[in-house]
Protein backbone atom coordinates (compact mmCIF):
# COMPACT_ATOMS: atom_id res chain seq x y z
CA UNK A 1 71.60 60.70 44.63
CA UNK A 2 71.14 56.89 45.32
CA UNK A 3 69.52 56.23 42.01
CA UNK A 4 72.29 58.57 40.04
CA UNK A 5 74.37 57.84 37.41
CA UNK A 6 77.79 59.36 36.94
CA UNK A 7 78.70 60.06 33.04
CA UNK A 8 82.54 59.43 32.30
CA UNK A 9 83.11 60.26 28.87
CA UNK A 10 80.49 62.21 25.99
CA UNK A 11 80.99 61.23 21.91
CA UNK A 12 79.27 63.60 19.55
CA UNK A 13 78.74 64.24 15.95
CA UNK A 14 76.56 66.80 14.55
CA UNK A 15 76.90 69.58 11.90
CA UNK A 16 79.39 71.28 14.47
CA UNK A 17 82.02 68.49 14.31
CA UNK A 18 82.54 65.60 16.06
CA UNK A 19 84.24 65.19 19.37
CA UNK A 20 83.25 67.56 22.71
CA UNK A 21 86.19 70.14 21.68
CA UNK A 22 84.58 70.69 18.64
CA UNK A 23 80.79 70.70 20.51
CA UNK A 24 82.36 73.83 23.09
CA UNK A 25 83.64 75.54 20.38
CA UNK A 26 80.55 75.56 18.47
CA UNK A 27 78.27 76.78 21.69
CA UNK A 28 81.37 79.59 22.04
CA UNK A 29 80.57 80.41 18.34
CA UNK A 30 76.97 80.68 18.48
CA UNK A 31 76.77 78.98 14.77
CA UNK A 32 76.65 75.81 12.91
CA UNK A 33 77.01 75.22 9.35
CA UNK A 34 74.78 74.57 7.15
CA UNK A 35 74.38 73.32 3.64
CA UNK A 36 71.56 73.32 1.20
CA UNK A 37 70.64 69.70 0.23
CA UNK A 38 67.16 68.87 -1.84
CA UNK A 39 64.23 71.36 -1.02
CA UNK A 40 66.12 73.10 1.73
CA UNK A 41 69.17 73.82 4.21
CA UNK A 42 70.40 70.54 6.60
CA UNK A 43 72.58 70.21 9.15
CA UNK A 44 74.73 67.10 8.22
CA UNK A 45 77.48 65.60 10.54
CA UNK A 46 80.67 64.53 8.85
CA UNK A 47 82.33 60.78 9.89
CA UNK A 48 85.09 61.35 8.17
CA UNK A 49 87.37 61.04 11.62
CA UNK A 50 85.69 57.47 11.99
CA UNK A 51 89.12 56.07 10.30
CA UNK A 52 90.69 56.67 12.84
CA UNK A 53 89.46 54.55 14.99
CA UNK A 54 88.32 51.77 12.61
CA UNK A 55 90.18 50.56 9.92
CA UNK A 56 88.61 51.67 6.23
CA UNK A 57 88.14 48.50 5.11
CA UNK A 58 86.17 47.57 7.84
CA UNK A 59 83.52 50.23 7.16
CA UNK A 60 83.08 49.36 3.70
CA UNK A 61 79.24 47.66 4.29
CA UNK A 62 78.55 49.98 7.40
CA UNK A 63 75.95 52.49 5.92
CA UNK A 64 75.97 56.61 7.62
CA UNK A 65 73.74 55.82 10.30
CA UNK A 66 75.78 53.26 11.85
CA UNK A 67 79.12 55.26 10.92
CA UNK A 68 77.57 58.34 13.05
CA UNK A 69 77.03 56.34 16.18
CA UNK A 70 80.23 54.08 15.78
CA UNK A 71 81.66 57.39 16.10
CA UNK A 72 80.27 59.01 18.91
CA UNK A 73 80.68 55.44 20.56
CA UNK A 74 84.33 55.27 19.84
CA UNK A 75 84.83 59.30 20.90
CA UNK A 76 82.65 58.88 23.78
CA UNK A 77 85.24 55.87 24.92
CA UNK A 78 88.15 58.01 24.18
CA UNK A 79 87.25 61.19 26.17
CA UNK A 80 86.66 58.56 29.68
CA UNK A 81 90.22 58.09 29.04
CA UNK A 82 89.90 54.76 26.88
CA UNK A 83 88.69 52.14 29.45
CA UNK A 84 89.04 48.51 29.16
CA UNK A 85 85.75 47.25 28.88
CA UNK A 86 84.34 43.84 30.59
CA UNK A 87 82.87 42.10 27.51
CA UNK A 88 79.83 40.55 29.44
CA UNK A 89 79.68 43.93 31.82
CA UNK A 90 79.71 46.61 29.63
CA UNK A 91 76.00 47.15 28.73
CA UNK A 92 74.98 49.22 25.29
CA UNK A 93 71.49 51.00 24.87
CA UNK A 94 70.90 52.79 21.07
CA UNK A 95 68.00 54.79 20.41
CA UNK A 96 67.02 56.29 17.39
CA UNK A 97 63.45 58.55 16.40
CA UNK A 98 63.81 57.40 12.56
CA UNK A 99 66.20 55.14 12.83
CA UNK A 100 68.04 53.86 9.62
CA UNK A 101 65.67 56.10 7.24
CA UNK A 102 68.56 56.09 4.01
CA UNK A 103 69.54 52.95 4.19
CA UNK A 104 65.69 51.44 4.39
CA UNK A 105 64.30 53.27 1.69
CA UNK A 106 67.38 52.51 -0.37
CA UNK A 107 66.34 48.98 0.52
CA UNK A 108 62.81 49.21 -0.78
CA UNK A 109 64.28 50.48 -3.99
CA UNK A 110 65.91 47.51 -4.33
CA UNK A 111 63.10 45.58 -3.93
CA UNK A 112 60.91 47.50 -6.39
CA UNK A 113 63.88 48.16 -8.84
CA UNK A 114 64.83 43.98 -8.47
CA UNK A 115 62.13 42.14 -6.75
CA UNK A 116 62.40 40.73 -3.73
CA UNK A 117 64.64 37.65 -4.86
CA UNK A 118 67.56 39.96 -5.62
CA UNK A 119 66.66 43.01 -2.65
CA UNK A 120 70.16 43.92 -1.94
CA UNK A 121 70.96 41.52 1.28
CA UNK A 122 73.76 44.62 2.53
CA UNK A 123 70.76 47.18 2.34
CA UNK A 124 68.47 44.86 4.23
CA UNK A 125 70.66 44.28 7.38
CA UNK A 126 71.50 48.04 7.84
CA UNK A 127 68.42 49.12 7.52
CA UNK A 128 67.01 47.76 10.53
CA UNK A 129 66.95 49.89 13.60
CA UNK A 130 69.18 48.04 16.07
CA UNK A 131 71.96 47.99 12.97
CA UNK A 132 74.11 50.25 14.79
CA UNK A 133 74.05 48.48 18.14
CA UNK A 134 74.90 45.33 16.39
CA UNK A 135 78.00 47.00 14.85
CA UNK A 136 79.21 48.51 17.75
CA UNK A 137 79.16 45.67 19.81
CA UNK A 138 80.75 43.80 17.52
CA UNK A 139 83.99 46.10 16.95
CA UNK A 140 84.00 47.13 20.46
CA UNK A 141 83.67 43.22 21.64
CA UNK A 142 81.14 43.66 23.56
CA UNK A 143 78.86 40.50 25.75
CA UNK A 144 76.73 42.27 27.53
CA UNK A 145 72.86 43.35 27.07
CA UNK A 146 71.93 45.21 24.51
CA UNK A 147 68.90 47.36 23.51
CA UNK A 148 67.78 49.34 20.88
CA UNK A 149 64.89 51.80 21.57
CA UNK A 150 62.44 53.75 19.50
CA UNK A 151 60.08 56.12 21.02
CA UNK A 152 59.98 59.23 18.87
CA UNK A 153 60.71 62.66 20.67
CA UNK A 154 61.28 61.15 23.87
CA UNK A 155 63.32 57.89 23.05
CA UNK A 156 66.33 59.63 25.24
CA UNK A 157 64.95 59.24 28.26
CA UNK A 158 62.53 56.54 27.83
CA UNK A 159 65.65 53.96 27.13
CA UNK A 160 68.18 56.17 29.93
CA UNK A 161 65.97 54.71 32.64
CA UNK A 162 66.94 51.13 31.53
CA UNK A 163 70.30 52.19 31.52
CA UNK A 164 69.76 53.27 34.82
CA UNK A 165 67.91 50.59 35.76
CA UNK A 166 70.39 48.11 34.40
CA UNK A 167 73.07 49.93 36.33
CA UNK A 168 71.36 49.80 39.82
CA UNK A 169 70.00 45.89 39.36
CA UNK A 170 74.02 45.14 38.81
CA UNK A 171 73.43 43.93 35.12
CA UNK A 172 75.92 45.68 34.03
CA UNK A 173 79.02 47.78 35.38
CA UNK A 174 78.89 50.55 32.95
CA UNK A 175 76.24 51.23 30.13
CA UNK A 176 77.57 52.78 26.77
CA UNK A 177 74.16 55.05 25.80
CA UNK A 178 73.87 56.80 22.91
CA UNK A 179 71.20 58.45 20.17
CA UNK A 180 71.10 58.75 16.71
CA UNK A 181 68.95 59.74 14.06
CA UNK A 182 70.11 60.84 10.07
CA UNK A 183 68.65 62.95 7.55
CA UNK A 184 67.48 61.34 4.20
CA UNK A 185 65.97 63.15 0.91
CA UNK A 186 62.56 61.40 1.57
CA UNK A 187 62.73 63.15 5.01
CA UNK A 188 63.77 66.50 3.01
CA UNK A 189 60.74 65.62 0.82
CA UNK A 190 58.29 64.77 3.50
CA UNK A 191 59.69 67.78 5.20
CA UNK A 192 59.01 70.73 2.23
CA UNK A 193 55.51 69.00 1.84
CA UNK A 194 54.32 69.67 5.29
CA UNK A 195 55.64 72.50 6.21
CA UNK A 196 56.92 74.50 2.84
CA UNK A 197 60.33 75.53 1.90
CA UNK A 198 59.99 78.82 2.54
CA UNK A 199 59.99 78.71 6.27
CA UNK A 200 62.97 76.67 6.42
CA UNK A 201 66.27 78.72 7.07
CA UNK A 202 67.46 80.13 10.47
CA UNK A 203 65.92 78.49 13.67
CA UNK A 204 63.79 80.73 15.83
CA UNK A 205 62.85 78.28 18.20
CA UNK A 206 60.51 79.41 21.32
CA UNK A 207 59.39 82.37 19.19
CA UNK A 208 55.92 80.16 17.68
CA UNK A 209 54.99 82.92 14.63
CA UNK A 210 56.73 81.06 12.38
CA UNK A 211 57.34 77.21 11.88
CA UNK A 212 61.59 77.55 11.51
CA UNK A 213 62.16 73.77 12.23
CA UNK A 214 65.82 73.14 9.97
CA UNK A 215 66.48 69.02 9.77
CA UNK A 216 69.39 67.63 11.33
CA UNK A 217 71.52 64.62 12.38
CA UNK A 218 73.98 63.22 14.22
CA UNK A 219 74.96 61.13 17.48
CA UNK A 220 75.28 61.53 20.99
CA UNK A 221 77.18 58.61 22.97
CA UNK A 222 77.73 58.71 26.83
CA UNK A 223 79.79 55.84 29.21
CA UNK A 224 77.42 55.56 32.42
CA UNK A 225 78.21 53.96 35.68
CA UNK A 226 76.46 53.58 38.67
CA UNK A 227 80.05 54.74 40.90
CA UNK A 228 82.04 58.40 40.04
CA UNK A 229 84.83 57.30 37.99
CA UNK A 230 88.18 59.17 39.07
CA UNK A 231 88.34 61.36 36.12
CA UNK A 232 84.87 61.82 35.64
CA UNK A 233 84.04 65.59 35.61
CA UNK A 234 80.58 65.72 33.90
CA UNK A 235 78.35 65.12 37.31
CA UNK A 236 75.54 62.92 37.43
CA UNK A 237 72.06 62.27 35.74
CA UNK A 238 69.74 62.40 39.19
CA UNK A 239 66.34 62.28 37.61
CA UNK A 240 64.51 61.00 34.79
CA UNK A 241 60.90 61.44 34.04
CA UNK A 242 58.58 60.51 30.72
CA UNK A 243 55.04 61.03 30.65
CA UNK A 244 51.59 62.77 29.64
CA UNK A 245 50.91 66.60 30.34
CA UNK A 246 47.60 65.65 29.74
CA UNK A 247 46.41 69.20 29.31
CA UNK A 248 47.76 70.41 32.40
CA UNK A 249 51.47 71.30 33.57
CA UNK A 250 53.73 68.71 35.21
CA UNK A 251 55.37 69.07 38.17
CA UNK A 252 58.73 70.62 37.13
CA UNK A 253 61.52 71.00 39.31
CA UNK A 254 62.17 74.26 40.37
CA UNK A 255 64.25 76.21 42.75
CA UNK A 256 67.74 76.93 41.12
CA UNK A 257 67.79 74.68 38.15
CA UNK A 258 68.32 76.34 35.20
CA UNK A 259 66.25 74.67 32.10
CA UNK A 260 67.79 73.84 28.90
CA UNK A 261 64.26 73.96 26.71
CA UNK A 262 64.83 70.95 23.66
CA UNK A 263 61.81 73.23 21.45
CA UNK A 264 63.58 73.13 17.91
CA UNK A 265 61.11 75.61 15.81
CA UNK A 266 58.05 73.27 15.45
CA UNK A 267 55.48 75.86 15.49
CA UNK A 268 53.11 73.54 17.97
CA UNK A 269 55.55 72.24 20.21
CA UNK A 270 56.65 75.43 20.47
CA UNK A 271 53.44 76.40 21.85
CA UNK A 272 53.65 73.48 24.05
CA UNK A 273 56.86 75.19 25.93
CA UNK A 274 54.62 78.56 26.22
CA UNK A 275 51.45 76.59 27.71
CA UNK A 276 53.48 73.81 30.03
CA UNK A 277 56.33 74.87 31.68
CA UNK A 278 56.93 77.66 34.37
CA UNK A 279 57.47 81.23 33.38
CA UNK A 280 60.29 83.74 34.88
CA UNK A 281 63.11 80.67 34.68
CA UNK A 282 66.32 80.44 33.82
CA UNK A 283 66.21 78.68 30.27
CA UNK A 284 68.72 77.92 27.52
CA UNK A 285 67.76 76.65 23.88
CA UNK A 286 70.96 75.13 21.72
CA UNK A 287 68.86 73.34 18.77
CA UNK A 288 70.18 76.02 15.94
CA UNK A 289 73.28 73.73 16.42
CA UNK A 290 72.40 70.85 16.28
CA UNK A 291 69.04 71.03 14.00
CA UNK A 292 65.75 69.81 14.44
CA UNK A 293 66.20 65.52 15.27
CA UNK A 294 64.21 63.12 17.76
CA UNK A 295 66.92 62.69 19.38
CA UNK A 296 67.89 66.26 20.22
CA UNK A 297 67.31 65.27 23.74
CA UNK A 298 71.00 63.83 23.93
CA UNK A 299 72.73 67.10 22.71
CA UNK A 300 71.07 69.06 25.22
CA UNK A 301 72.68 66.02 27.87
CA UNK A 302 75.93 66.53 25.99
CA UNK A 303 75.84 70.57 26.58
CA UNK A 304 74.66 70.07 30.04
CA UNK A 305 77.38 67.56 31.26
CA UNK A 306 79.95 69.94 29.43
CA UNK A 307 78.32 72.58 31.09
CA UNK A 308 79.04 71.15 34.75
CA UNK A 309 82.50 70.25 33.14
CA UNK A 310 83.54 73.61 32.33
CA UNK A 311 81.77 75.25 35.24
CA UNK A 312 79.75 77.36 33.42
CA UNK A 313 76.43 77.90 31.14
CA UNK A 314 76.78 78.71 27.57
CA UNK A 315 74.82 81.31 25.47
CA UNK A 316 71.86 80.19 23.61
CA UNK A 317 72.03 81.17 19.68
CA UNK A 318 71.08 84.80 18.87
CA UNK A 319 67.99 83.58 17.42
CA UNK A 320 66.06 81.72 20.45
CA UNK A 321 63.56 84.01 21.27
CA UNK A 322 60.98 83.22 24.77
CA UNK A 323 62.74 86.17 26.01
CA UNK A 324 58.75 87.38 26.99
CA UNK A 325 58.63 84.56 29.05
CA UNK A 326 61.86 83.18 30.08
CA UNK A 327 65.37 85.00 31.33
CA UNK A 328 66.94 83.45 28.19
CA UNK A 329 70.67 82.89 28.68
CA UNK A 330 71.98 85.00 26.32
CA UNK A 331 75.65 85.85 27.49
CA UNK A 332 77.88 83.04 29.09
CA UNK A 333 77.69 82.49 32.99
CA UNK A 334 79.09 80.74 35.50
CA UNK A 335 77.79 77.60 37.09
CA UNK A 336 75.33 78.76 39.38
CA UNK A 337 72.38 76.48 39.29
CA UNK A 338 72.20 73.59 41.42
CA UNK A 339 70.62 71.50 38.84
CA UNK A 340 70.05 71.45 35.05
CA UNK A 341 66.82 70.51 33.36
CA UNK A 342 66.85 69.04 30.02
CA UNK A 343 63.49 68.80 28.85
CA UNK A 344 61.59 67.84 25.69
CA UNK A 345 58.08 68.16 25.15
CA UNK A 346 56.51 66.50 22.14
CA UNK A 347 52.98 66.03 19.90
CA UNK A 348 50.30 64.60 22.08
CA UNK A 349 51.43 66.35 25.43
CA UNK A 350 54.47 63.58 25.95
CA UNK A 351 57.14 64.83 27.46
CA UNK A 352 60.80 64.09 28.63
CA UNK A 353 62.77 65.08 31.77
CA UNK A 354 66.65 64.79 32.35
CA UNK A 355 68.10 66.43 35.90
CA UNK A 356 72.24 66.72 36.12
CA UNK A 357 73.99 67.62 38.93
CA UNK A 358 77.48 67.97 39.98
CA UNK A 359 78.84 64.29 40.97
């Protein structure tokens, strides 16, 4: 436990809602909305409760992708119980799979549709990737370091071991992490292209006969310190791990950790799950909630920590299948497990490990 890190508060937004009430009563549900937007169904989040927390004015040149993880920052504060923040202590690590994708092609629009003398200058600085860190910091004040990472499917715990790393170096006192990724039509586009509209409609993931992959966004924000905080109920993050399977299966943890699998209906990731991991274990798959995103990774955090919160696992979705291979959690249980294993595994055998335990 001496290179853990203790969560204190979790901020999400998703097609479920947007706060960790509205997260547990999704997972008690089963279901998430969706809605039909371009070739296909999407799961979009909804900012609307941004306002309160940040005047309307104030988010009149702050384009969706930043809203979302304003959000979950802001939500993610308010569940640790609204802490006052150091301003050159309080670290902040953003990491995104697609990052701004609206905002920058609306930018290029501009520069076809107006040249590049009159490109739209508001367009331009949203659409960079680090755009969201740069607002956050600003309304929340903060001085310390600040990162932005992109790394595709496993950006969540490529850029969580800086946060731990920043944590245990003393660089900062607490690190405010979070993910994000939006849904644009050229994505929607892209999306009907490769794989075909008719596949796309409820997720199946694990079950690899069909590719069932549904688009979605959102944000996932969690306050990290290196010490338990007094309220903090959500245990600890004990192990992270990103690497290679290079064609052979990686040394999973095993024993009584109970795996929450990130596969999210990609037909060949899918297969990735069947080929890679261990068979007979205790596995969970939430993605038909929160849709099909780089950053899924952080959802399957947010579930875990509320998990060890509430003392108890939650159903998967009546559509994960694996049940040939896995004992799929498919009625709610307590909080056996001594660990839980979030992991992702991605095109070209990477893959992404995140352990929690009870702090």
């Amino acid at each position: 436990m001496s290179m853990g890190i203790f969560i204190s508060g979790v901020g999400v937004v998703g097609a479920f809602g947007s706060g960790i009430g509205d997260l547990k009563a999704c997972l008690e549900r089963g279901a998430a909305p969706l809605i039909t937007q371009g070739p296909g169904p999407v799961y979009r989040a909804d900012t609307s409760r941004l306002e309160a927390f940040v005047p309307k004015k104030s988010l009149r040149r702050i384009d969706h992708f930043s809203q979302m993880a304003i959000l979950g920052a802001f939500l993610a504060l308010q569940d640790a119980g609204s802490p006052s923040l150091a301003a050159g202590r309080t670290g902040l690590i953003v990491c995104s799979g697609y990052g701004a994708s609206q905002t920058t092609f609306s930018f290029l629009d501009s520069v076809i549709n107006d040249g590049d003398a009159c490109a739209s200058p508001t367009l331009f600085s949203n659409s960079v990737h680090n755009s969201a860190a740069g607002h956050i910091s600003i309304l929340l004040k903060l001085g310390g370091p600040c990162l932005t990472v992109s790394q595709f499917g496993v950006s969540v715990p490529s850029s969580l071991l800086t946060a731990r790393q920043w944590l245990h170096e003393g660089r900062a006192d607490q690190v405010l992490f979070g993910a994000v990724d939006e849904y644009c039509d050229v994505l929607g586009y892209c999306w009907s292209r490769f794989f075909g509209e008719d596949d796309m409609g409820i997720m199946t993931p694990l079950s690899q006969e069909r590719q069932s992959a549904v688009p979605g966004e959102g944000a996932a924000f969690f306050l990290l310190s290196k010490d338990k905080q007094e309220k903090s109920g959500y245990g600890a993050v004990v192990d992270i791990r990103t690497g290679r399977l290079e064609g052979e299966a990686a040394d999973f943890p095993g024993g009584e950790a109970i795996y929450f699998l990130g596969a999210d209906g990609h037909k060949d990731c899918d297969r990735l799950y069947r080929d890679m991991t261990p068979s007979g274990i205790d596995a969970a798959c939430y993605s038909p909630l929160y849709g099909s995103l780089p950053v899924g990774p952080a959802f399957d955090m947010a579930i875990a920590a509320l998990s060890i919160h509430e003392g108890k696992i939650f159903a998967s979705p009546e559509s994960v299948a694996g049940q040939e291979r896995y004992r799929i959690i498919k009625e709610p249980s307590a909080m056996a497990p001594e660990s839980i294993v979030c992991l992702k595994l991605a095109k070209k055998d990477e893959y992404g490990l995140i352990t929690l335990k009870h702090g």
